[in-house]
C-alpha atoms as a PDB file:
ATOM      1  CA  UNK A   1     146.730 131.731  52.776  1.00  0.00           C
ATOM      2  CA  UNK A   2     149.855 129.556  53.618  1.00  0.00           C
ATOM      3  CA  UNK A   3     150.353 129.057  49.873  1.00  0.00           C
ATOM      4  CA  UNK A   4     149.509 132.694  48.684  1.00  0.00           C
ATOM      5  CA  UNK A   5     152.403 133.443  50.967  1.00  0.00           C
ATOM      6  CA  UNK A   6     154.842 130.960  49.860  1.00  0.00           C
ATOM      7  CA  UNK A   7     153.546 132.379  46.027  1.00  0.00           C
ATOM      8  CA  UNK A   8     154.109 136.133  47.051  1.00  0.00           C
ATOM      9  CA  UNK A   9     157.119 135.158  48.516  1.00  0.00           C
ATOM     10  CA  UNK A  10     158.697 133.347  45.762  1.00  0.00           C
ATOM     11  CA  UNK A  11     157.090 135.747  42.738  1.00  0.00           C
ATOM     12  CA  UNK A  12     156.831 139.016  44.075  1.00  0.00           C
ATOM     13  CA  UNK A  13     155.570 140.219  40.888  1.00  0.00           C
ATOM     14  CA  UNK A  14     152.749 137.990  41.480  1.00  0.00           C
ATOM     15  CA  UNK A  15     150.281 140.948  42.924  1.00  0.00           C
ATOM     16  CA  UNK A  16     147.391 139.892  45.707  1.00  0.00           C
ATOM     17  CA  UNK A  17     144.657 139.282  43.628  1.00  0.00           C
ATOM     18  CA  UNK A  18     144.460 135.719  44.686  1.00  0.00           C
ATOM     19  CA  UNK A  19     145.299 136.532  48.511  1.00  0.00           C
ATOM     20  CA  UNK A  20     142.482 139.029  48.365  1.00  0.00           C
ATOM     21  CA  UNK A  21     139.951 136.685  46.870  1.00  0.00           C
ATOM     22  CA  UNK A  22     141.271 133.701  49.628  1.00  0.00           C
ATOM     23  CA  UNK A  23     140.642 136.798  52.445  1.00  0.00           C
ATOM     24  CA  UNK A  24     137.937 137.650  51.313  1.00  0.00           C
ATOM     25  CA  UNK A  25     136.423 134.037  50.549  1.00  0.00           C
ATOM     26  CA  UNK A  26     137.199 133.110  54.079  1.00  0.00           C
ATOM     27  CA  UNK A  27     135.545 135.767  55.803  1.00  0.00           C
ATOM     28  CA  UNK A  28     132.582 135.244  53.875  1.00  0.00           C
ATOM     29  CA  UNK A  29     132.252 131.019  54.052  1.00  0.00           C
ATOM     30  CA  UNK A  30     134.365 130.055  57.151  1.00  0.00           C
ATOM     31  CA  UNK A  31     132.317 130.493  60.524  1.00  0.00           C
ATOM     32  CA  UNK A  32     134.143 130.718  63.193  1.00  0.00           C
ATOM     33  CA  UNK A  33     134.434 132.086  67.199  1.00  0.00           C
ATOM     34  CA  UNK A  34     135.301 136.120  66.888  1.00  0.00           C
ATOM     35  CA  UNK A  35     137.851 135.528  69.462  1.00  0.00           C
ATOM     36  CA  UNK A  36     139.379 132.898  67.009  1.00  0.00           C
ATOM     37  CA  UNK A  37     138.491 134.637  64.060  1.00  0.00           C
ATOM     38  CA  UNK A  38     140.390 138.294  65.265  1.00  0.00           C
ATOM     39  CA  UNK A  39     143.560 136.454  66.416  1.00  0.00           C
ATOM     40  CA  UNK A  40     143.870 134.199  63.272  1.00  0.00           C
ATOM     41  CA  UNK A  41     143.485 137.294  60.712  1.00  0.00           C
ATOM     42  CA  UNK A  42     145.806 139.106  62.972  1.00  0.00           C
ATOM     43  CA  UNK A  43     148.522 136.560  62.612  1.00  0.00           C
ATOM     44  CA  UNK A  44     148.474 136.066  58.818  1.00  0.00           C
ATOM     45  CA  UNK A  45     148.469 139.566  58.992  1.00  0.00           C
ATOM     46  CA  UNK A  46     151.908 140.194  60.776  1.00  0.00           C
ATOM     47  CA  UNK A  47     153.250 137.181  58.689  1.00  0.00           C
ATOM     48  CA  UNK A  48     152.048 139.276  55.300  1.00  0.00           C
ATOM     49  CA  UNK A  49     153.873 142.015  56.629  1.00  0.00           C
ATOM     50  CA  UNK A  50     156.914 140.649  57.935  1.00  0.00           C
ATOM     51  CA  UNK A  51     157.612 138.577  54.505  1.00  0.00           C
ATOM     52  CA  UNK A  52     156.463 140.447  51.680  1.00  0.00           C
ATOM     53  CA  UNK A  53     156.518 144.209  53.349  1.00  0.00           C
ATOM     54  CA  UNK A  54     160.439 143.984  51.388  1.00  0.00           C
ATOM     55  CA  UNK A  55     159.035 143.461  48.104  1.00  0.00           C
ATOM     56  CA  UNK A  56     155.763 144.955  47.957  1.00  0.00           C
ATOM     57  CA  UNK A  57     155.255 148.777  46.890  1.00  0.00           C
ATOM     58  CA  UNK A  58     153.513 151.031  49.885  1.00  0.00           C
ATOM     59  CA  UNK A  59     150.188 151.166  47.660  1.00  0.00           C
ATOM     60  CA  UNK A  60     149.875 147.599  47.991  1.00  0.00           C
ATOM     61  CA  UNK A  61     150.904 147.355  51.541  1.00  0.00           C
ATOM     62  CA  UNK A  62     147.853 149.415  52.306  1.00  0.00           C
ATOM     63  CA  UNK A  63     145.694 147.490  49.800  1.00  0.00           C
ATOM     64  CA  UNK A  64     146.824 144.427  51.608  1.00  0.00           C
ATOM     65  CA  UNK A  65     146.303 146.523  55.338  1.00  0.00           C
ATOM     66  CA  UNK A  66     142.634 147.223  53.895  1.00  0.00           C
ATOM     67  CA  UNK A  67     141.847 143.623  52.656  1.00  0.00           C
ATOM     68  CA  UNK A  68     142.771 142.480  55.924  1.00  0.00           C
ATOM     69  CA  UNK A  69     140.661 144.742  57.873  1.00  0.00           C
ATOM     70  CA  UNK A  70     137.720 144.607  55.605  1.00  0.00           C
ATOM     71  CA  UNK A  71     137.725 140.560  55.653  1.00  0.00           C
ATOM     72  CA  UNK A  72     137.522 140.957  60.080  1.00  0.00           C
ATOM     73  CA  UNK A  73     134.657 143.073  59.901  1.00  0.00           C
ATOM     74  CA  UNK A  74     132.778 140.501  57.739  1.00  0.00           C
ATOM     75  CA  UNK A  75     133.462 138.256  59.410  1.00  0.00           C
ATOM     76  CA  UNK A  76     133.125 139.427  62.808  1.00  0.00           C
ATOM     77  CA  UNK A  77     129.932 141.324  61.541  1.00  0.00           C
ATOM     78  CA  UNK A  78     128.888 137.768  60.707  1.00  0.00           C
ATOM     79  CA  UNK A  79     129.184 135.946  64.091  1.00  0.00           C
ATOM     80  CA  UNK A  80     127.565 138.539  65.713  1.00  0.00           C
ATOM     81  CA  UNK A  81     124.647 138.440  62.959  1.00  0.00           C
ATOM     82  CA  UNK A  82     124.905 134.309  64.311  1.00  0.00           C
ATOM     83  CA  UNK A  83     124.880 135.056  67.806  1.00  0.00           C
ATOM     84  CA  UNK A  84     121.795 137.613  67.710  1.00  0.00           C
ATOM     85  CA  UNK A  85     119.678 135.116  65.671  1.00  0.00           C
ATOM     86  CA  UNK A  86     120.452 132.109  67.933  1.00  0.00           C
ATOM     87  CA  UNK A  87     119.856 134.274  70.942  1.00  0.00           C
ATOM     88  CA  UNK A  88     116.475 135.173  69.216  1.00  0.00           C
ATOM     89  CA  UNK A  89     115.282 131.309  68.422  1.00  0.00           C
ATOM     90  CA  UNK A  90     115.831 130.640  71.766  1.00  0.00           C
ATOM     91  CA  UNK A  91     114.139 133.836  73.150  1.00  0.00           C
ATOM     92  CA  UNK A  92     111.228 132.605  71.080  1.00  0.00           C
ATOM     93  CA  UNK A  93     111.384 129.145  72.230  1.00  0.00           C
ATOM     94  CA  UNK A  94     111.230 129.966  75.470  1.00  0.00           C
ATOM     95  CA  UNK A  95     108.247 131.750  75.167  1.00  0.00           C
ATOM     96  CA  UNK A  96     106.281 129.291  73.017  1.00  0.00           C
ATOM     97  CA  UNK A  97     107.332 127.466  76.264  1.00  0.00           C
ATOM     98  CA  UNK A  98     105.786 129.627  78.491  1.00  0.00           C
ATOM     99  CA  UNK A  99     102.801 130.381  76.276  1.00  0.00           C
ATOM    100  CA  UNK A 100     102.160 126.575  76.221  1.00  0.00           C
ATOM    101  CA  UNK A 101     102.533 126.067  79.899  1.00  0.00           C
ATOM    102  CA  UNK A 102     100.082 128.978  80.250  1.00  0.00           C
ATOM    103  CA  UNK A 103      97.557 127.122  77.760  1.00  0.00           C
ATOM    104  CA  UNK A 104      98.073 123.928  79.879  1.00  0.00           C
ATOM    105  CA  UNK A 105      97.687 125.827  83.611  1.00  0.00           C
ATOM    106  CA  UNK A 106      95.047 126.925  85.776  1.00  0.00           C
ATOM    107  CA  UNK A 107      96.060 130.194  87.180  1.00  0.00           C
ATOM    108  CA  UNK A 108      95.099 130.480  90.445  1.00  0.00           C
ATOM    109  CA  UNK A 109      96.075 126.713  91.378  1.00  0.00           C
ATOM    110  CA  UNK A 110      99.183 126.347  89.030  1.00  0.00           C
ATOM    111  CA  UNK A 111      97.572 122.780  88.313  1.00  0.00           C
ATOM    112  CA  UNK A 112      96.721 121.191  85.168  1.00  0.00           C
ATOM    113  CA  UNK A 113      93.729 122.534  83.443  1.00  0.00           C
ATOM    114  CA  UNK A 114      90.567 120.105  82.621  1.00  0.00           C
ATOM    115  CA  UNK A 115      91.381 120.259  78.515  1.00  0.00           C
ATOM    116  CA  UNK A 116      94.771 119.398  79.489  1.00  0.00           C
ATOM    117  CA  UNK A 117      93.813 115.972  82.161  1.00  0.00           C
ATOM    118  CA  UNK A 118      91.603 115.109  79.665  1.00  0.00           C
ATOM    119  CA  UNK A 119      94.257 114.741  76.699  1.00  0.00           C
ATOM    120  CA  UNK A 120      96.591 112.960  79.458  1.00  0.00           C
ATOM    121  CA  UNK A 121      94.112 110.116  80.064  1.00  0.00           C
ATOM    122  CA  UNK A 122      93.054 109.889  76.531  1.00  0.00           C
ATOM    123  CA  UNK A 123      96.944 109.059  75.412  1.00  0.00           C
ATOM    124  CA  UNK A 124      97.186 106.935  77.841  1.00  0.00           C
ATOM    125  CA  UNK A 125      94.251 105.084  77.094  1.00  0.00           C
ATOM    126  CA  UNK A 126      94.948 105.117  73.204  1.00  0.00           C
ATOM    127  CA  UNK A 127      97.988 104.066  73.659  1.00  0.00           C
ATOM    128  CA  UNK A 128      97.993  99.954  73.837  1.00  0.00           C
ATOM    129  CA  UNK A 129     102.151  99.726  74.171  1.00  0.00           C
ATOM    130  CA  UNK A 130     101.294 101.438  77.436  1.00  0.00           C
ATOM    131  CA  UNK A 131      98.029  99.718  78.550  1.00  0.00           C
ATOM    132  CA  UNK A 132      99.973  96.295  77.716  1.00  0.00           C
ATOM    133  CA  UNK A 133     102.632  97.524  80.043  1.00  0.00           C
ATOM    134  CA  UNK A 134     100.693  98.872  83.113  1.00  0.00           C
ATOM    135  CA  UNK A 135      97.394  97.483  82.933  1.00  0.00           C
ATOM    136  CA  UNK A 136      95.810 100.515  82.954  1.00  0.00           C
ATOM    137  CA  UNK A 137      95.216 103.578  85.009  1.00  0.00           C
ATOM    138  CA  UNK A 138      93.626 105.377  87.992  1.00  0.00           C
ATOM    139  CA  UNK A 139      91.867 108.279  88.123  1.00  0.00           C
ATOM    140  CA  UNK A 140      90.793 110.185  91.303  1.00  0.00           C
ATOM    141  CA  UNK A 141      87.783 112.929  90.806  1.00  0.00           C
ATOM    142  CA  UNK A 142      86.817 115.121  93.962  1.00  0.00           C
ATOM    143  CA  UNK A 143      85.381 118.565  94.835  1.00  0.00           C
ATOM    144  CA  UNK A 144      85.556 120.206  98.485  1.00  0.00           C
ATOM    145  CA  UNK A 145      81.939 119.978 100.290  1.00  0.00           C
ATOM    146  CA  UNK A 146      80.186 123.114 101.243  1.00  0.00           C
ATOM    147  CA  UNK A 147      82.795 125.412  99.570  1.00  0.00           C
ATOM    148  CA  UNK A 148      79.612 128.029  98.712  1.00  0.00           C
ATOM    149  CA  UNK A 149      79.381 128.104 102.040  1.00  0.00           C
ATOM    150  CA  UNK A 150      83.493 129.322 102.542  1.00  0.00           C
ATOM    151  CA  UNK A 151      82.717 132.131 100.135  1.00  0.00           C
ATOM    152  CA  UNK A 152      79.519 133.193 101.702  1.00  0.00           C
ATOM    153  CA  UNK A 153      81.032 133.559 105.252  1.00  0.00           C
ATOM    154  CA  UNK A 154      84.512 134.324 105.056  1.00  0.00           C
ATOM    155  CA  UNK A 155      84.923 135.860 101.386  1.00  0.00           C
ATOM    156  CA  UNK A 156      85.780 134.855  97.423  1.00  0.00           C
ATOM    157  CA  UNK A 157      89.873 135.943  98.605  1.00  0.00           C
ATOM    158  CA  UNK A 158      89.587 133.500 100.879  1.00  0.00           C
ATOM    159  CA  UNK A 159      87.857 130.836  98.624  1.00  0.00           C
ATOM    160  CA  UNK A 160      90.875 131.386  96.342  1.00  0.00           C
ATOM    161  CA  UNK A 161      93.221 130.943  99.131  1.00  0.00           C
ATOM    162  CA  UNK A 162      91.376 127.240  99.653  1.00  0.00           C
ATOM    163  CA  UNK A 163      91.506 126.795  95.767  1.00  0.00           C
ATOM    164  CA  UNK A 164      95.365 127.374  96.521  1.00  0.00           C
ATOM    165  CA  UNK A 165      95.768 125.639  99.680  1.00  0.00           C
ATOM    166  CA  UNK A 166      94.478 122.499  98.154  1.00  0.00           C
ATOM    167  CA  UNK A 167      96.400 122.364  95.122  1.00  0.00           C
ATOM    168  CA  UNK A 168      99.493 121.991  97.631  1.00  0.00           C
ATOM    169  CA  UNK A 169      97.505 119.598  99.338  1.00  0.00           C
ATOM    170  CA  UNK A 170      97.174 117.418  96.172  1.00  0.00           C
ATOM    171  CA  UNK A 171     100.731 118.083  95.610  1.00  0.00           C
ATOM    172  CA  UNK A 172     101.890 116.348  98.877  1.00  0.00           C
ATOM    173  CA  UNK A 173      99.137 113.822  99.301  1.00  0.00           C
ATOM    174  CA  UNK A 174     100.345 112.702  95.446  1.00  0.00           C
ATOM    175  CA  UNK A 175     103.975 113.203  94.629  1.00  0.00           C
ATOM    176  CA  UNK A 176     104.160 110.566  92.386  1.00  0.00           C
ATOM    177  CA  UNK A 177     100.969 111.383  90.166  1.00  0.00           C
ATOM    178  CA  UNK A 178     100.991 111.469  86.495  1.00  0.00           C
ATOM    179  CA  UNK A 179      98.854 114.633  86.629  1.00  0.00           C
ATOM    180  CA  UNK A 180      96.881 116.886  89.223  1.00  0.00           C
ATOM    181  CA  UNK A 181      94.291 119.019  87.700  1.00  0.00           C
ATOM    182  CA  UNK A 182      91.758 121.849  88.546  1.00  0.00           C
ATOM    183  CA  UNK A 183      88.882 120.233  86.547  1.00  0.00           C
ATOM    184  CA  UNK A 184      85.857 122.923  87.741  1.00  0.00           C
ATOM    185  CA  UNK A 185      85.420 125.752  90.452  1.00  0.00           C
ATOM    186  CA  UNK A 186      85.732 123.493  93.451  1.00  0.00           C
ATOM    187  CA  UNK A 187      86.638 120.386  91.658  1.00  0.00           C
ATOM    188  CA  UNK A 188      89.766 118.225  90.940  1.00  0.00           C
ATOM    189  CA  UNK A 189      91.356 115.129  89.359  1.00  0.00           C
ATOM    190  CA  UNK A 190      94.404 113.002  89.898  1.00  0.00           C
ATOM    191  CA  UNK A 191      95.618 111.103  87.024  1.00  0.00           C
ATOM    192  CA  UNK A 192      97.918 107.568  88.135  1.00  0.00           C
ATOM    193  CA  UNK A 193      99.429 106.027  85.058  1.00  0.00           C
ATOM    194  CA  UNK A 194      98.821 102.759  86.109  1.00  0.00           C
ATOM    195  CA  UNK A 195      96.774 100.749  88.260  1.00  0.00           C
ATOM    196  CA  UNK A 196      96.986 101.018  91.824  1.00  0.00           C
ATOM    197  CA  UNK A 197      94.679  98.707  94.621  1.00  0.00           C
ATOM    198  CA  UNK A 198      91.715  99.599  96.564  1.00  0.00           C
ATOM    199  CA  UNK A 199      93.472  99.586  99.796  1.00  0.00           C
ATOM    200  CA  UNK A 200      95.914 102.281  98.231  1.00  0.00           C
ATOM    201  CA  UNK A 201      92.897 104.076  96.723  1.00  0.00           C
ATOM    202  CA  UNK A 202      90.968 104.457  99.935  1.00  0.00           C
ATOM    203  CA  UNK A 203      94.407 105.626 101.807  1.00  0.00           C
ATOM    204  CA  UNK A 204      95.270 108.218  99.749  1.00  0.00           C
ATOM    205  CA  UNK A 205      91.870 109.435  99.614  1.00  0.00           C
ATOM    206  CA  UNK A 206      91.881 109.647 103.259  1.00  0.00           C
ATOM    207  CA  UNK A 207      95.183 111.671 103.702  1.00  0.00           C
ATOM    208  CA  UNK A 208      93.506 113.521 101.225  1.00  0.00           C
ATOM    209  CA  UNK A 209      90.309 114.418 103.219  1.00  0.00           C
ATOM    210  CA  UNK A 210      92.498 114.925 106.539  1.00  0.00           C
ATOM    211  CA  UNK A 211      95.098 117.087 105.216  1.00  0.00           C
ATOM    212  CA  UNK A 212      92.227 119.383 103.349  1.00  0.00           C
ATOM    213  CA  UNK A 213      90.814 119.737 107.112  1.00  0.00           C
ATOM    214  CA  UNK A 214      93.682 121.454 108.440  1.00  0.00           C
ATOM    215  CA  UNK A 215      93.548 124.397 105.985  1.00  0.00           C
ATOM    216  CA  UNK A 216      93.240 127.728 107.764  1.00  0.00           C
ATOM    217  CA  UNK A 217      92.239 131.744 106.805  1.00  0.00           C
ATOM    218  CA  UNK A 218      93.885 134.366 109.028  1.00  0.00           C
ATOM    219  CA  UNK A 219      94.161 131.325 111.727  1.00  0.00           C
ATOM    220  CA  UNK A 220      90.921 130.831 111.544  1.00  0.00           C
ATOM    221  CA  UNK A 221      90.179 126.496 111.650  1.00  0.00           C
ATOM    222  CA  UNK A 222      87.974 126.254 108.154  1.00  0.00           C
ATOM    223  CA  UNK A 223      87.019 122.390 108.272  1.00  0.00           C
ATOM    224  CA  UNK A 224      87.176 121.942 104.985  1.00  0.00           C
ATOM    225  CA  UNK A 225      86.027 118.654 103.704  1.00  0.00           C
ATOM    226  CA  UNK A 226      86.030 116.928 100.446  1.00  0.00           C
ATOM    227  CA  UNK A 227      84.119 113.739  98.673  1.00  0.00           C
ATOM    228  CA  UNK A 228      86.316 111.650  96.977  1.00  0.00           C
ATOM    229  CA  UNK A 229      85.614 109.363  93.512  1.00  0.00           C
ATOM    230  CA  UNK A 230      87.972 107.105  92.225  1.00  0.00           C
ATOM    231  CA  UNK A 231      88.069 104.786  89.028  1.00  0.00           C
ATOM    232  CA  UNK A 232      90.846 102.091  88.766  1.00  0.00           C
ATOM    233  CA  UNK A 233      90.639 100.981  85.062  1.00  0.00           C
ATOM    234  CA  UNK A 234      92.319  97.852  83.891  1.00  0.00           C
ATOM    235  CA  UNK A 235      89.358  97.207  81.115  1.00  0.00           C
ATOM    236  CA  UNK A 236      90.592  97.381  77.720  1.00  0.00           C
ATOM    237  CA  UNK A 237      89.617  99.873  75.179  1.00  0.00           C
ATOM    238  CA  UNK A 238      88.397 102.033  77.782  1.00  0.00           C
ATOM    239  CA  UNK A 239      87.825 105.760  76.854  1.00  0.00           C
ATOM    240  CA  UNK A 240      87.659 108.655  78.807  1.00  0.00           C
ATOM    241  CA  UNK A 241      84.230 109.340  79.148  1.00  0.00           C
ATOM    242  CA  UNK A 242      83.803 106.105  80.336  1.00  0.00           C
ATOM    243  CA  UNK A 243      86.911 106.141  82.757  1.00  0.00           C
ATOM    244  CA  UNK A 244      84.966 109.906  83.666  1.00  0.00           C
ATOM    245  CA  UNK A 245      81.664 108.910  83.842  1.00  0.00           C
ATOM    246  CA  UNK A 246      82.646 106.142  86.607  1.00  0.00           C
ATOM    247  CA  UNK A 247      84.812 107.944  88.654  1.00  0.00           C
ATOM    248  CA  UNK A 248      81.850 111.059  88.800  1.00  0.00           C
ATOM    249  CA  UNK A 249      79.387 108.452  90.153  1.00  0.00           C
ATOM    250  CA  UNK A 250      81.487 107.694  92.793  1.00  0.00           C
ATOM    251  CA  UNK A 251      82.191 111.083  93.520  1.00  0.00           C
ATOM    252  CA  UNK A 252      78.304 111.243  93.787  1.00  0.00           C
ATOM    253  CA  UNK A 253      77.906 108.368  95.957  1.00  0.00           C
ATOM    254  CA  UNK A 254      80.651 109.848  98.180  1.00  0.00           C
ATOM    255  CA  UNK A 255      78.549 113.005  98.343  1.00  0.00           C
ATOM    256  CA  UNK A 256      75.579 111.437  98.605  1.00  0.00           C
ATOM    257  CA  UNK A 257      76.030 108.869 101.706  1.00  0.00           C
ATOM    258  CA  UNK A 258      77.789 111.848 103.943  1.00  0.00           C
ATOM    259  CA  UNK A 259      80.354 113.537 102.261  1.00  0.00           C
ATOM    260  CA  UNK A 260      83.926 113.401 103.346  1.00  0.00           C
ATOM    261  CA  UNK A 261      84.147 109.792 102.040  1.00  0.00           C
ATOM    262  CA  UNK A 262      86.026 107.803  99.696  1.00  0.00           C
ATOM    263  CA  UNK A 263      83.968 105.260  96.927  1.00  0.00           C
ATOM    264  CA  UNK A 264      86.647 103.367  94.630  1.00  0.00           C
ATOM    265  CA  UNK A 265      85.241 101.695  91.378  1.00  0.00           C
ATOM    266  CA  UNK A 266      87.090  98.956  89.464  1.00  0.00           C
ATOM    267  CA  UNK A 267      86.491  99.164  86.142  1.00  0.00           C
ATOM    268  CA  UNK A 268      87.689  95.397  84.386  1.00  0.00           C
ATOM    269  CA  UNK A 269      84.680  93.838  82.967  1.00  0.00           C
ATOM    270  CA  UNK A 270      81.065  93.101  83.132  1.00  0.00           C
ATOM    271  CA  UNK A 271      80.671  92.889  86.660  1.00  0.00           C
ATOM    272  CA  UNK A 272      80.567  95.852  88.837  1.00  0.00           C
ATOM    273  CA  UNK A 273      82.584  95.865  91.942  1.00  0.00           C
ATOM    274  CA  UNK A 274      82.444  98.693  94.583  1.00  0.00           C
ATOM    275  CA  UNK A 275      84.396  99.340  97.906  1.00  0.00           C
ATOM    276  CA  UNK A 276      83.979 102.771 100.246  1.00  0.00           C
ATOM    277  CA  UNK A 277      85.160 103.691 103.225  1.00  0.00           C
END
């Protein structure tokens, strides 16, 4: 536009066909901020007008008055075009976003759902980068004892509020899982990306089954127990149905020798080696 001017300027005779097509080229091709874009045209505007309004004839003054305004509505008609699609890619991100967390949720809990644990432990396990790194995983299974018995007395609202209630439970007991999932009705997981010891195993399971007893409906004391299962695996080419299957039947032993109890399982070779509380 600089040089259109200087050409106008120095052949009047010249016309505006090229300053129209550079106008309206720019508006078309250049993006730019509409703040930017108003004050620039605005400027080469007034320049237009203050050095070629002497030589130019009153018909092309308001050719040259309706270039300019036509070339700020494309182009202002263009950002905003930009802005409403960006603004719509990101509307529609953010629900695939929340569409995918809702795939990946149980409802009631806000945990993990058991198609979405499962996945977790089965890229860990496929994964031998990580398995080299860690040494493996852990994976806690339990359910809460008696919880027919919670809905029979006192009511399915407040079995859901236990459902609830131990999903923060889980939340403070292990702040530093990999993954806390509602795997069942009454039954849950924990997901550790790596290995962690017996000792720690049978602790957490412990805080576990004393913070679950505290849970109350309407102040009412509801005892609420839980059998814990827990598989540390540090066995190579593990899979999850294996990792699964071990950390049920320790779930089951738990169950089975008195409930409220914790039964770790080590799961690194031939041998079988057992611990419980």
């Amino acid at each position: 536009m600089g040089l259109n001017t200087y050409d106008l300027y120095r052949d009047p005779a010249a016309g505006t066909t090229v300053l129209t097509t550079a106008l309206l080229g720019l508006a078309l091709f250049i993006q730019e901020p509409p703040t930017y874009s108003t004050v620039q045209y605005l400027a080469w505007y007034l320049l237009f007008r203050v050095v070629m309004a002497p030589w130019m004839e009153a018909g092309d003054r308001l050719n040259l008055t309706i270039t300019f305004v036509v070339a700020l509505a494309v182009c202002l008609a263009n950002a905003h075009h930009t802005a409403v699609t960006l603004k719509q890619q990101k509307q529609i991100v953010e629900m695939n976003d929340i569409l995918q967390g809702l795939v990946q949720q149980d409802q009631l809990t806000g945990l993990l759902n058991k198609t979405t644990v499962e996945r977790r432990v089965e890229r860990l396990l496929e994964d031998s980068e990580y398995t080299a790194r860690t040494g493996g995983l852990t994976l806690f299974l339990f359910d809460l004892d008696e919880f027919k018995g919670i809905n029979d007395r006192y009511g399915h609202p407040c079995g859901d509020h236990v459902l609830a209630e131990t999903a923060g439970v889980m939340r403070c007991v292990f702040p530093d899982a990999a993954a806390l999932g509602r795997i069942g009705g009454d039954e849950f997981a924990i997901l550790y990306d790596r290995p962690i010891t017996e000792a720690q195993a049978r602790l957490l399971g412990e805080r576990l089954v004393e913070q679950l007893g505290a849970i109350q409906w309407q102040t009412q004391p509801l005892a609420v127990q839980c059998s814990v299962g827990v598989c540390v695996c540090t066995r190579p080419g593990c899979t999850y149905q294996q990792v699964y299957a071990e950390t049920d039947r320790m779930l089951y032993q738990a169950k089975k020798n008195g409930k409220g109890r914790c039964y770790v399982r080590r799961l690194e070779g031939p041998a079988r080696q057992e611990s419980k509380r």
